[in-house]
PDB file of N, CA and C in Angstrom:
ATOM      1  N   UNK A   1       7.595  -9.589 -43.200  1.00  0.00           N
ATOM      2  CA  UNK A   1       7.437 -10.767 -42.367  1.00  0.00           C
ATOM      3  C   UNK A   1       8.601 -11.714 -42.610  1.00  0.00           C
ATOM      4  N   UNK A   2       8.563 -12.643 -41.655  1.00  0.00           N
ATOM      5  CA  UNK A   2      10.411 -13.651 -41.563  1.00  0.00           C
ATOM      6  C   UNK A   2       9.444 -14.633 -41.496  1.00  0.00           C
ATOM      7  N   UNK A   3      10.193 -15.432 -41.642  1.00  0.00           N
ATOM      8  CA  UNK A   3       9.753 -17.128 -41.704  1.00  0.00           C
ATOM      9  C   UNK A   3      11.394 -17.334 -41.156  1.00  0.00           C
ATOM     10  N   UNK A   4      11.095 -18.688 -40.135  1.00  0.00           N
ATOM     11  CA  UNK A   4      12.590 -19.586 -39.938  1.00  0.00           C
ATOM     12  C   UNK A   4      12.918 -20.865 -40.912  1.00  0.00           C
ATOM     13  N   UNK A   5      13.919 -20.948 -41.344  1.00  0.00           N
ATOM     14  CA  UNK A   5      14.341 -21.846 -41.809  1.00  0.00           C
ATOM     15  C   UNK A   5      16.040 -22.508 -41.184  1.00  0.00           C
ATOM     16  N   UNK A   6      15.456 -23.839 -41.932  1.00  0.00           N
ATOM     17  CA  UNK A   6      16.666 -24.532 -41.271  1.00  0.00           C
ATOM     18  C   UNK A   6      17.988 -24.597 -42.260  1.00  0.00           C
ATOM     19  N   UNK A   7      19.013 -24.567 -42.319  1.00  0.00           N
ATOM     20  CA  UNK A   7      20.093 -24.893 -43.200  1.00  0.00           C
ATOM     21  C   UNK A   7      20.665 -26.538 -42.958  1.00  0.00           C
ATOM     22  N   UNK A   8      20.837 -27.417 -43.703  1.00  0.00           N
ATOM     23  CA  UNK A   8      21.801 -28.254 -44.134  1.00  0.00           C
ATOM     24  C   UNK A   8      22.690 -28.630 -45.160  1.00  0.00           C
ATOM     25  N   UNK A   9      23.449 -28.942 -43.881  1.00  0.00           N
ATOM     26  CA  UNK A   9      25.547 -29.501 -45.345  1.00  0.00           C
ATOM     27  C   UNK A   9      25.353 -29.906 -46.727  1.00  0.00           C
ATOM     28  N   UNK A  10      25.799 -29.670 -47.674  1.00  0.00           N
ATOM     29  CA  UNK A  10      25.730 -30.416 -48.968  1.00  0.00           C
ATOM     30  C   UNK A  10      26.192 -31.445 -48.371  1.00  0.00           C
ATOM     31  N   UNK A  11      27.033 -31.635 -48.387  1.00  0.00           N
ATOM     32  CA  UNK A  11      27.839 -32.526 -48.172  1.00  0.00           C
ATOM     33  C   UNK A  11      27.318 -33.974 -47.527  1.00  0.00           C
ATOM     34  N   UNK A  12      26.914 -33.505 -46.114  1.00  0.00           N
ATOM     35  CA  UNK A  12      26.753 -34.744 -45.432  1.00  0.00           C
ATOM     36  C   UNK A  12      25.154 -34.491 -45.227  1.00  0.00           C
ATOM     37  N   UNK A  13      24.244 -33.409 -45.042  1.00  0.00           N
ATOM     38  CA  UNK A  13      23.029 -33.521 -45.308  1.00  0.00           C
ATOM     39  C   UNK A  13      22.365 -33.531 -43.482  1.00  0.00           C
ATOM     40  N   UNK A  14      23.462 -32.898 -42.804  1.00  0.00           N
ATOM     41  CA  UNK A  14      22.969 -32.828 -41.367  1.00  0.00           C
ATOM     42  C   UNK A  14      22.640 -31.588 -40.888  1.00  0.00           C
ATOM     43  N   UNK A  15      21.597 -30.945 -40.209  1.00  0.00           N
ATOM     44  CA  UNK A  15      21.144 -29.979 -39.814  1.00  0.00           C
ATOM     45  C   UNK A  15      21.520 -29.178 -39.072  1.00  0.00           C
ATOM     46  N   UNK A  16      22.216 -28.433 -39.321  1.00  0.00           N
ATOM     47  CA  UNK A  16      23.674 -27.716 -38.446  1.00  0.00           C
ATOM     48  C   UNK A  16      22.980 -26.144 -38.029  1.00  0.00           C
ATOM     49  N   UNK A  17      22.464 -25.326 -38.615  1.00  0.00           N
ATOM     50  CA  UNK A  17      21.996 -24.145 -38.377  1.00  0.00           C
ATOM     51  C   UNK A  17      20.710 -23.847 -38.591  1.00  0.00           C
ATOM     52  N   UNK A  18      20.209 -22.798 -37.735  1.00  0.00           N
ATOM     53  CA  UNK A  18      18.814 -22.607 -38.223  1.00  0.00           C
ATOM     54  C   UNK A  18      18.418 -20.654 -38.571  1.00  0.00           C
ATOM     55  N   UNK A  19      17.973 -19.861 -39.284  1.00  0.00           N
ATOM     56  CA  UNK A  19      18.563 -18.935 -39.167  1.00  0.00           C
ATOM     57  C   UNK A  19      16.777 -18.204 -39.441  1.00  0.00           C
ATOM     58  N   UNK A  20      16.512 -16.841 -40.138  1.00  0.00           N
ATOM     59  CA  UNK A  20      15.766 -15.959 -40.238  1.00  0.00           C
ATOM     60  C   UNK A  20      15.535 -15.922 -41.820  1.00  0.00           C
ATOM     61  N   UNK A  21      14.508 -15.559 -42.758  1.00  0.00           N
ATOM     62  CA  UNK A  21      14.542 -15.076 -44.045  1.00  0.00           C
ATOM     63  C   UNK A  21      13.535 -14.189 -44.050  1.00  0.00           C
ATOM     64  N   UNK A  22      13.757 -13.169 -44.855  1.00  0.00           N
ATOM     65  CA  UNK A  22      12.942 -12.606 -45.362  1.00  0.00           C
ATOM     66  C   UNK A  22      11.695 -12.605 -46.109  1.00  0.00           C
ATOM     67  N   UNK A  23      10.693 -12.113 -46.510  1.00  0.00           N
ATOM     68  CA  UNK A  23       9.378 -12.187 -47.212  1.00  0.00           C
ATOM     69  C   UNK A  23      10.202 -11.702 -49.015  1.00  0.00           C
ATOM     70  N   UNK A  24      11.092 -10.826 -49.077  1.00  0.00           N
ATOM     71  CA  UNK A  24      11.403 -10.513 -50.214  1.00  0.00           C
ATOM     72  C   UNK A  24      12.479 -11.852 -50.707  1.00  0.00           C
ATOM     73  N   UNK A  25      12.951 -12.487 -49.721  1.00  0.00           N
ATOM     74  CA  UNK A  25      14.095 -13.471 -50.366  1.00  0.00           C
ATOM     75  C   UNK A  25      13.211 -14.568 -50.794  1.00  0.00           C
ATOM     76  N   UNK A  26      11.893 -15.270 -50.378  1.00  0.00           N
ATOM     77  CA  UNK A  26      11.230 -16.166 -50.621  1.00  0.00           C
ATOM     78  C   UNK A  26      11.183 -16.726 -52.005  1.00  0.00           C
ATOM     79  N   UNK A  27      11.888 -16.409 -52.780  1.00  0.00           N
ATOM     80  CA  UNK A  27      11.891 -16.550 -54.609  1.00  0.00           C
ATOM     81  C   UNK A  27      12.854 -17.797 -54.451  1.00  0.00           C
ATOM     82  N   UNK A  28      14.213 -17.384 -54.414  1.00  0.00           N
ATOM     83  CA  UNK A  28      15.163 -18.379 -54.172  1.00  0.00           C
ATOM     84  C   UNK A  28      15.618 -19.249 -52.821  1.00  0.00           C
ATOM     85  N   UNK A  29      16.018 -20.491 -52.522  1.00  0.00           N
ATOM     86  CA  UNK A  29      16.498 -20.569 -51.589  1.00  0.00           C
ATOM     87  C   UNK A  29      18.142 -20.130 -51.402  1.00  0.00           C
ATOM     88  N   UNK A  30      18.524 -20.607 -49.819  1.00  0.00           N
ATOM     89  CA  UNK A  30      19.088 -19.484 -49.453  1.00  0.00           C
ATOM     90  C   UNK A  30      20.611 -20.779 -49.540  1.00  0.00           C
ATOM     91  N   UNK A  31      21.824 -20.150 -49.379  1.00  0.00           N
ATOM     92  CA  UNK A  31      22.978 -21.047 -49.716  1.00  0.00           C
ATOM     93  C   UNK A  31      24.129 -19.502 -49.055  1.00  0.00           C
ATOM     94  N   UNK A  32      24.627 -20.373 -48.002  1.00  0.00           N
ATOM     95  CA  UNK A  32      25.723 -19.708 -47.187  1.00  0.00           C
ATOM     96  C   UNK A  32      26.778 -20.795 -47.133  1.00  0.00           C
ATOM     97  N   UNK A  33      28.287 -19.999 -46.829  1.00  0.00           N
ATOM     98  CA  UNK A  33      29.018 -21.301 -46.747  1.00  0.00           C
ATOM     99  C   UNK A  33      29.364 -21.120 -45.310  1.00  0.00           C
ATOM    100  N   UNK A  34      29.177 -22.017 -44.547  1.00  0.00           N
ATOM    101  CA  UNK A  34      29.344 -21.775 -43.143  1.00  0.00           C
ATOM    102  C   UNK A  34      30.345 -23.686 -42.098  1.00  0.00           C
ATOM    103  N   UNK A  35      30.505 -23.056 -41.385  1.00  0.00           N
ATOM    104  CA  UNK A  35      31.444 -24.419 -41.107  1.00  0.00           C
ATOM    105  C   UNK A  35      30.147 -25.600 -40.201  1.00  0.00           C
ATOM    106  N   UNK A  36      30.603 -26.582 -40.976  1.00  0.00           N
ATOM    107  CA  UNK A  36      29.788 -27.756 -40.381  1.00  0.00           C
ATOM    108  C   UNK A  36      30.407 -29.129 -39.700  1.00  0.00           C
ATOM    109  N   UNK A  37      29.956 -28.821 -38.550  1.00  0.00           N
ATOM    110  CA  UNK A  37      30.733 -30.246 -37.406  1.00  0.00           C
ATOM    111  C   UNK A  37      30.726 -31.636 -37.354  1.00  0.00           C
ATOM    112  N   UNK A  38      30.344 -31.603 -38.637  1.00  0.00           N
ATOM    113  CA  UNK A  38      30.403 -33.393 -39.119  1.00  0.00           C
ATOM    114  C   UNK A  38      31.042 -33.368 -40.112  1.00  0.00           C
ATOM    115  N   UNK A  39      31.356 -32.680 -41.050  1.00  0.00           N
ATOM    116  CA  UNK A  39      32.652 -32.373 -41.750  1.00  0.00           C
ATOM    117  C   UNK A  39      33.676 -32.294 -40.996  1.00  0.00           C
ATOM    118  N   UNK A  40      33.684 -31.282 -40.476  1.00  0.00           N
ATOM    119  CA  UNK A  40      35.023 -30.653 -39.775  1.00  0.00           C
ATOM    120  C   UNK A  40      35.515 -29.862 -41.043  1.00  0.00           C
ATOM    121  N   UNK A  41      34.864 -28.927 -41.680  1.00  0.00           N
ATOM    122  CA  UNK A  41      35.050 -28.204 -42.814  1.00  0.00           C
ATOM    123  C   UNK A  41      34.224 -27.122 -43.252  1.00  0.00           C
ATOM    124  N   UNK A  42      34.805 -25.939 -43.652  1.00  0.00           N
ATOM    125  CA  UNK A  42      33.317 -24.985 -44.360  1.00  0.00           C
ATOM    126  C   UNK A  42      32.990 -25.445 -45.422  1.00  0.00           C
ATOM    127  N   UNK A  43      31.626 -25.495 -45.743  1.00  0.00           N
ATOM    128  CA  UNK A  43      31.043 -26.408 -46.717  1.00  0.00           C
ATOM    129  C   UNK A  43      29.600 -25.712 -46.757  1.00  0.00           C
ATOM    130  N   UNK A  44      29.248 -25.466 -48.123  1.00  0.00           N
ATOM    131  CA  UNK A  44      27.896 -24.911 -48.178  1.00  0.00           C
ATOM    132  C   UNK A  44      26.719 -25.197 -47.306  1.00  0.00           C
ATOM    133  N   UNK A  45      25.917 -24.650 -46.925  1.00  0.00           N
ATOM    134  CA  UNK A  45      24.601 -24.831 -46.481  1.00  0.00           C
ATOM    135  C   UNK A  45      23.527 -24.490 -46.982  1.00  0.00           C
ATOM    136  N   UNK A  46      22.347 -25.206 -47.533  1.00  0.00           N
ATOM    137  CA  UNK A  46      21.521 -24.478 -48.258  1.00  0.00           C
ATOM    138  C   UNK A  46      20.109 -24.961 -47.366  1.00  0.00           C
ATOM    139  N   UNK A  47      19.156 -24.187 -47.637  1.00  0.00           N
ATOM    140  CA  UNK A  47      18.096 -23.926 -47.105  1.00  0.00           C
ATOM    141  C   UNK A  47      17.273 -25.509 -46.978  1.00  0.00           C
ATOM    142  N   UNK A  48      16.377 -25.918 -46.194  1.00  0.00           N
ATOM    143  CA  UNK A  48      15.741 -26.646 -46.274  1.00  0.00           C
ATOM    144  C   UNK A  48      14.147 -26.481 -46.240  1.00  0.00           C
ATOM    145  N   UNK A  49      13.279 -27.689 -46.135  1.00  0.00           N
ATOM    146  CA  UNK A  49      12.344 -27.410 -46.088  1.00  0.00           C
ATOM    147  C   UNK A  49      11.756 -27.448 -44.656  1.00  0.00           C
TER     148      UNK A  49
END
């Protein structure tokens, strides 16, 4: 089973992507570095609630 989750910037803390997870990843959250448009920079994204 997937659950959606949302990703936001370290950085600036704005909600830029929203993506898919897994039932086995559910332990940790999730941290991609992906480019964010209020930066204007790639900059981590980590999972939210």
């Amino acid at each position: 089973m997937q659950s959606k989750v949302a990703l936001a910037c370290a950085a600036c803390s704005s909600r830029n992507y929203s993506t898919v997870k897994g039932k086995s990843q559910s332990a940790e959250r999730l941290e991609i570095k992906k480019f964010c448009k209020v930066c204007n920079a790639h900059t981590v994204h980590r999972e939210t609630k």
